[in-house]
N, C-alpha and C. Protein backbone atom coordinates (compact mmCIF):
# COMPACT_ATOMS: atom_id res chain seq x y z
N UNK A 1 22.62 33.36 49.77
CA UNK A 1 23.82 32.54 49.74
C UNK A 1 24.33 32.30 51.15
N UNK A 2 25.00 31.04 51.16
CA UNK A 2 25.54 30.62 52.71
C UNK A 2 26.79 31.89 53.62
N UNK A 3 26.97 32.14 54.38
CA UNK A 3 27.64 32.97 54.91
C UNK A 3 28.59 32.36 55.42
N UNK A 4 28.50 31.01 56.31
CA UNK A 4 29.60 29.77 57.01
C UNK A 4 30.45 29.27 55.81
N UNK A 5 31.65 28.46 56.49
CA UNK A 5 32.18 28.05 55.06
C UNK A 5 31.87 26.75 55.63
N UNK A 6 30.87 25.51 56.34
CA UNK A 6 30.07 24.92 56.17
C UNK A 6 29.63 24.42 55.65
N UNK A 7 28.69 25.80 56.06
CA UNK A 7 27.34 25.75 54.85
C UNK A 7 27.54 26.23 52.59
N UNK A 8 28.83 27.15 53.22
CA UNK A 8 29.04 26.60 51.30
C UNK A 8 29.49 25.20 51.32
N UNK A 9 30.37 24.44 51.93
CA UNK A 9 30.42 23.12 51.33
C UNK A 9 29.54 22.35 51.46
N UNK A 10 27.96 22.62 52.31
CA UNK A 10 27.31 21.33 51.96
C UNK A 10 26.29 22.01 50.19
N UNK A 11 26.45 23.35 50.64
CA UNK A 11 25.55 23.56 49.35
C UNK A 11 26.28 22.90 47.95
N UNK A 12 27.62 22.99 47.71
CA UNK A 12 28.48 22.41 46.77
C UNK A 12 27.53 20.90 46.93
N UNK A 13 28.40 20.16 48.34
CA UNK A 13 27.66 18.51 48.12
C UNK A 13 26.65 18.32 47.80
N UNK A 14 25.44 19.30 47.94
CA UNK A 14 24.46 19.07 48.13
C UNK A 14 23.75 18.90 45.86
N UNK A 15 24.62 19.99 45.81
CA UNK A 15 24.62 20.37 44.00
C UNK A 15 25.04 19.11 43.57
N UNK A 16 25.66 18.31 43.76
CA UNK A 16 26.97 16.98 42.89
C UNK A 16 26.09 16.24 43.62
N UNK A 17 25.39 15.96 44.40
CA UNK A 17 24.71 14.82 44.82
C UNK A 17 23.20 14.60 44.15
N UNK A 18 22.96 16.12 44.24
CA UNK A 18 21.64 16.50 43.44
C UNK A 18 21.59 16.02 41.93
N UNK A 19 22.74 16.15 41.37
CA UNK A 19 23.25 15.78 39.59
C UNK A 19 23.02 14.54 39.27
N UNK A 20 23.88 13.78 40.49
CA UNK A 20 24.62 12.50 40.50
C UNK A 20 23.06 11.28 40.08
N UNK A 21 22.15 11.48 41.61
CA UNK A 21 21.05 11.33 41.68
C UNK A 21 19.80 11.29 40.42
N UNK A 22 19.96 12.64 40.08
CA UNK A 22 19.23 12.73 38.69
C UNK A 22 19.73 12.07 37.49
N UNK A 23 20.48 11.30 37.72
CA UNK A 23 21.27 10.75 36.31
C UNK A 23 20.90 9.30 36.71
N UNK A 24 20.82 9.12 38.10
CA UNK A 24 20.38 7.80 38.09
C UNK A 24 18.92 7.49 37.94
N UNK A 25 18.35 8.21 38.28
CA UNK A 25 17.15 8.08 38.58
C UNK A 25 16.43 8.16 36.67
N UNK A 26 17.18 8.87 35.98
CA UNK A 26 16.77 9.53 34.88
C UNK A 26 17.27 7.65 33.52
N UNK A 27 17.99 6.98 34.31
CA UNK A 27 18.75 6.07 33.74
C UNK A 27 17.56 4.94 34.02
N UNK A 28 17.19 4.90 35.45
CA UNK A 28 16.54 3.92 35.92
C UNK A 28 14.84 4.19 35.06
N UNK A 29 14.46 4.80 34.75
CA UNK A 29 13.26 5.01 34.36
C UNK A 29 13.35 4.75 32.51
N UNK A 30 14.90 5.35 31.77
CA UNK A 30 14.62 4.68 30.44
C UNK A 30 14.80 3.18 30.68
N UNK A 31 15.60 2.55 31.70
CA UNK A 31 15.92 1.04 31.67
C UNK A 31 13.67 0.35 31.76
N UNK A 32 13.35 0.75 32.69
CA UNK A 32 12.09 0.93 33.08
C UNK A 32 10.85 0.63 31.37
N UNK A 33 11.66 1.69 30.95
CA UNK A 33 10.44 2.07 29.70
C UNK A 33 11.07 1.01 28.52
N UNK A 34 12.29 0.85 28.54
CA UNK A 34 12.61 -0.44 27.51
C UNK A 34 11.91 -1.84 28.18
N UNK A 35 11.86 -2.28 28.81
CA UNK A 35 11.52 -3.10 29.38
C UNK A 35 9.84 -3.49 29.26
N UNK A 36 9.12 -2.37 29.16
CA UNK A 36 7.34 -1.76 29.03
C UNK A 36 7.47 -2.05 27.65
N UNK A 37 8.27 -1.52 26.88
CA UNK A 37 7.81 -1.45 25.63
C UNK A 37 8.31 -2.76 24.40
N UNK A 38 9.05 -3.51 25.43
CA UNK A 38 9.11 -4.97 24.42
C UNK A 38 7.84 -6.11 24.47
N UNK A 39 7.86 -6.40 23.51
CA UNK A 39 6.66 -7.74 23.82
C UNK A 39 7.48 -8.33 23.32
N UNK A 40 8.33 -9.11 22.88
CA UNK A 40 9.33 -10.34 22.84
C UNK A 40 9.46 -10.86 24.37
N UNK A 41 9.26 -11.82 24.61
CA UNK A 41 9.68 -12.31 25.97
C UNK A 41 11.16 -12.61 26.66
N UNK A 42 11.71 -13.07 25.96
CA UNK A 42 13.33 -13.59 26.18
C UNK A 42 13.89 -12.04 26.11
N UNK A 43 13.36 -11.19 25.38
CA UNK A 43 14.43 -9.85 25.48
C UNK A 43 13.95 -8.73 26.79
N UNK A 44 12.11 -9.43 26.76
CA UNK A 44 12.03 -8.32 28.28
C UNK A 44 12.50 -9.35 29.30
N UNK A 45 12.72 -10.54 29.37
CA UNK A 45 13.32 -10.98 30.75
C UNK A 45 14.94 -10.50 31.15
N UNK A 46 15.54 -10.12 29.53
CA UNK A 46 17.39 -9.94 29.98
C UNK A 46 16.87 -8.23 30.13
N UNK A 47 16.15 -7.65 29.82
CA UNK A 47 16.10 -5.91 29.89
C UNK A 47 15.37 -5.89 31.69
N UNK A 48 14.65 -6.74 31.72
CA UNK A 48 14.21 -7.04 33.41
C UNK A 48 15.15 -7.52 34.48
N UNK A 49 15.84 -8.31 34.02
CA UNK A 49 17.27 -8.62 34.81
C UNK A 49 18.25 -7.17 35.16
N UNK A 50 18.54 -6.56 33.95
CA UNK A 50 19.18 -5.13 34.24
C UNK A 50 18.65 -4.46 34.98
N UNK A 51 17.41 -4.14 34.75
CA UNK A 51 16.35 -3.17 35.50
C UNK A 51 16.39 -3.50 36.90
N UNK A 52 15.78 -4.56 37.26
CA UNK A 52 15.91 -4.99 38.88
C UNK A 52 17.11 -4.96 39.00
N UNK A 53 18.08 -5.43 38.90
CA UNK A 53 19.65 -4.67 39.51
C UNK A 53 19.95 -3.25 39.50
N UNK A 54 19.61 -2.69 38.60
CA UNK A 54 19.77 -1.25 38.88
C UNK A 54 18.99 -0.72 40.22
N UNK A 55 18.09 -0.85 39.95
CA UNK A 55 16.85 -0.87 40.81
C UNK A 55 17.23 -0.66 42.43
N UNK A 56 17.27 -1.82 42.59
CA UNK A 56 18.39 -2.70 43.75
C UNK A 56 19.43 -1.61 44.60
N UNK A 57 20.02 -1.63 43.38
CA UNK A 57 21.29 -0.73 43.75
C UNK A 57 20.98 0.50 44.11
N UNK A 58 19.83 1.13 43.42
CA UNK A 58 19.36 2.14 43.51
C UNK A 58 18.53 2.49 45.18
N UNK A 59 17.87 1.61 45.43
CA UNK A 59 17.41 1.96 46.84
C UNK A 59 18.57 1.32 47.65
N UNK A 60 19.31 0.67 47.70
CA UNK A 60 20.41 0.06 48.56
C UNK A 60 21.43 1.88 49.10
N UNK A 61 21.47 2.71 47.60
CA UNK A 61 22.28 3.79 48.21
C UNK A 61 21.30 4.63 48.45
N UNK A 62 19.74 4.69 48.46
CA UNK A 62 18.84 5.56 49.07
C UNK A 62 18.62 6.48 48.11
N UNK A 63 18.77 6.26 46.74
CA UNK A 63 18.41 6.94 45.92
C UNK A 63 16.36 6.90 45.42
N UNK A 64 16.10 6.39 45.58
CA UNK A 64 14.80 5.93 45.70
C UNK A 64 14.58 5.02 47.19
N UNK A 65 12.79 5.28 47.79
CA UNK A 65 12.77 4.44 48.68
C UNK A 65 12.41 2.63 48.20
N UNK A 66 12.62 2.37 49.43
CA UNK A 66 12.91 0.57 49.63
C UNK A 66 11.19 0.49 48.75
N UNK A 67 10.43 0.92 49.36
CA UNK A 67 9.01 0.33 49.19
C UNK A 67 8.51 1.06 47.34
N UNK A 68 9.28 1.83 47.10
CA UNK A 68 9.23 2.22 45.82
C UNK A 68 9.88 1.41 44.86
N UNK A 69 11.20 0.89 45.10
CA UNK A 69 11.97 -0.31 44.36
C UNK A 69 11.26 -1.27 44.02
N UNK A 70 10.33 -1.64 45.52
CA UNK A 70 9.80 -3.21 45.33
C UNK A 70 8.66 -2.65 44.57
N UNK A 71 8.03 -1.58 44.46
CA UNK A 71 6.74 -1.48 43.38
C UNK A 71 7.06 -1.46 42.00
N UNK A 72 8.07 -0.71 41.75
CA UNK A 72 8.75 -0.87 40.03
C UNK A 72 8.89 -2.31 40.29
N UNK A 73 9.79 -3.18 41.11
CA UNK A 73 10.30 -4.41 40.48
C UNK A 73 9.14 -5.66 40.27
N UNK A 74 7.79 -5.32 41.25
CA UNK A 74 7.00 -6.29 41.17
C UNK A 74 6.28 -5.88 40.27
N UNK A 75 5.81 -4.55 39.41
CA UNK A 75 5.02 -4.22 38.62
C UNK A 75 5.60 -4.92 37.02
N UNK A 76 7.26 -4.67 37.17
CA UNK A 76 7.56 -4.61 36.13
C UNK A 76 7.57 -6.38 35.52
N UNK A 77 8.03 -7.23 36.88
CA UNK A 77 8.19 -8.71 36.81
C UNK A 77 6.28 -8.59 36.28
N UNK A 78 5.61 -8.44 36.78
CA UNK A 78 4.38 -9.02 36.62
C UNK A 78 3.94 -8.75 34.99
N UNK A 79 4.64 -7.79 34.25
CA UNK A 79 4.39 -7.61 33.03
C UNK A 79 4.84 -8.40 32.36
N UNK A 80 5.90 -9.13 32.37
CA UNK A 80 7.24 -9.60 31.82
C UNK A 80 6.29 -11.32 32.10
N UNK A 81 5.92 -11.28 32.83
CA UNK A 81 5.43 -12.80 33.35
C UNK A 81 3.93 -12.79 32.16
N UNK A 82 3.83 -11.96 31.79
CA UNK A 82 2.10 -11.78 31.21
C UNK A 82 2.09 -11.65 29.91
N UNK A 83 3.67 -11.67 29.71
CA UNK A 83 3.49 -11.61 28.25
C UNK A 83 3.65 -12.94 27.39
């Protein structure tokens, strides 16, 4: 355990950021899997619209990297286009 009172508050931030993170990330991947698992077209393009904004937002606060965003968003458009 931290000995500074510092270092307990980044371990605190570090816990609530750690949570925060996993909830997005955990959000972004069912948005992800709805999106995989429609074959209707008109409903994966509005579940693809959500997704890439989340997405977005998601590497914009560095929750995922930039070059990881653009691989979900071009993988996922290219499905959505193929169906």
């Amino acid at each position: 355990m931290p000995q500074h009172k510092s270092a307990i508050k980044r371990l605190r931030q570090s816990k609530k950021r750690n949570e925060h993170n996993r909830t997005r990330r955990s959000k972004m991947r069912t948005l992800v899997k709805k999106v995989t698992s429609t074959e209707d077209k008109e409903l994966a393009e509005k579940y693809l619209k959500e997704a890439v904004s989340f997405i977005d937002r998601l590497s914009v606060k560095n929750v995922i990297h930039p070059n990881n965003a653009a691989r979900k968003k071009s993988k996922l458009t290219s499905y959505v286009n193929n169906l």
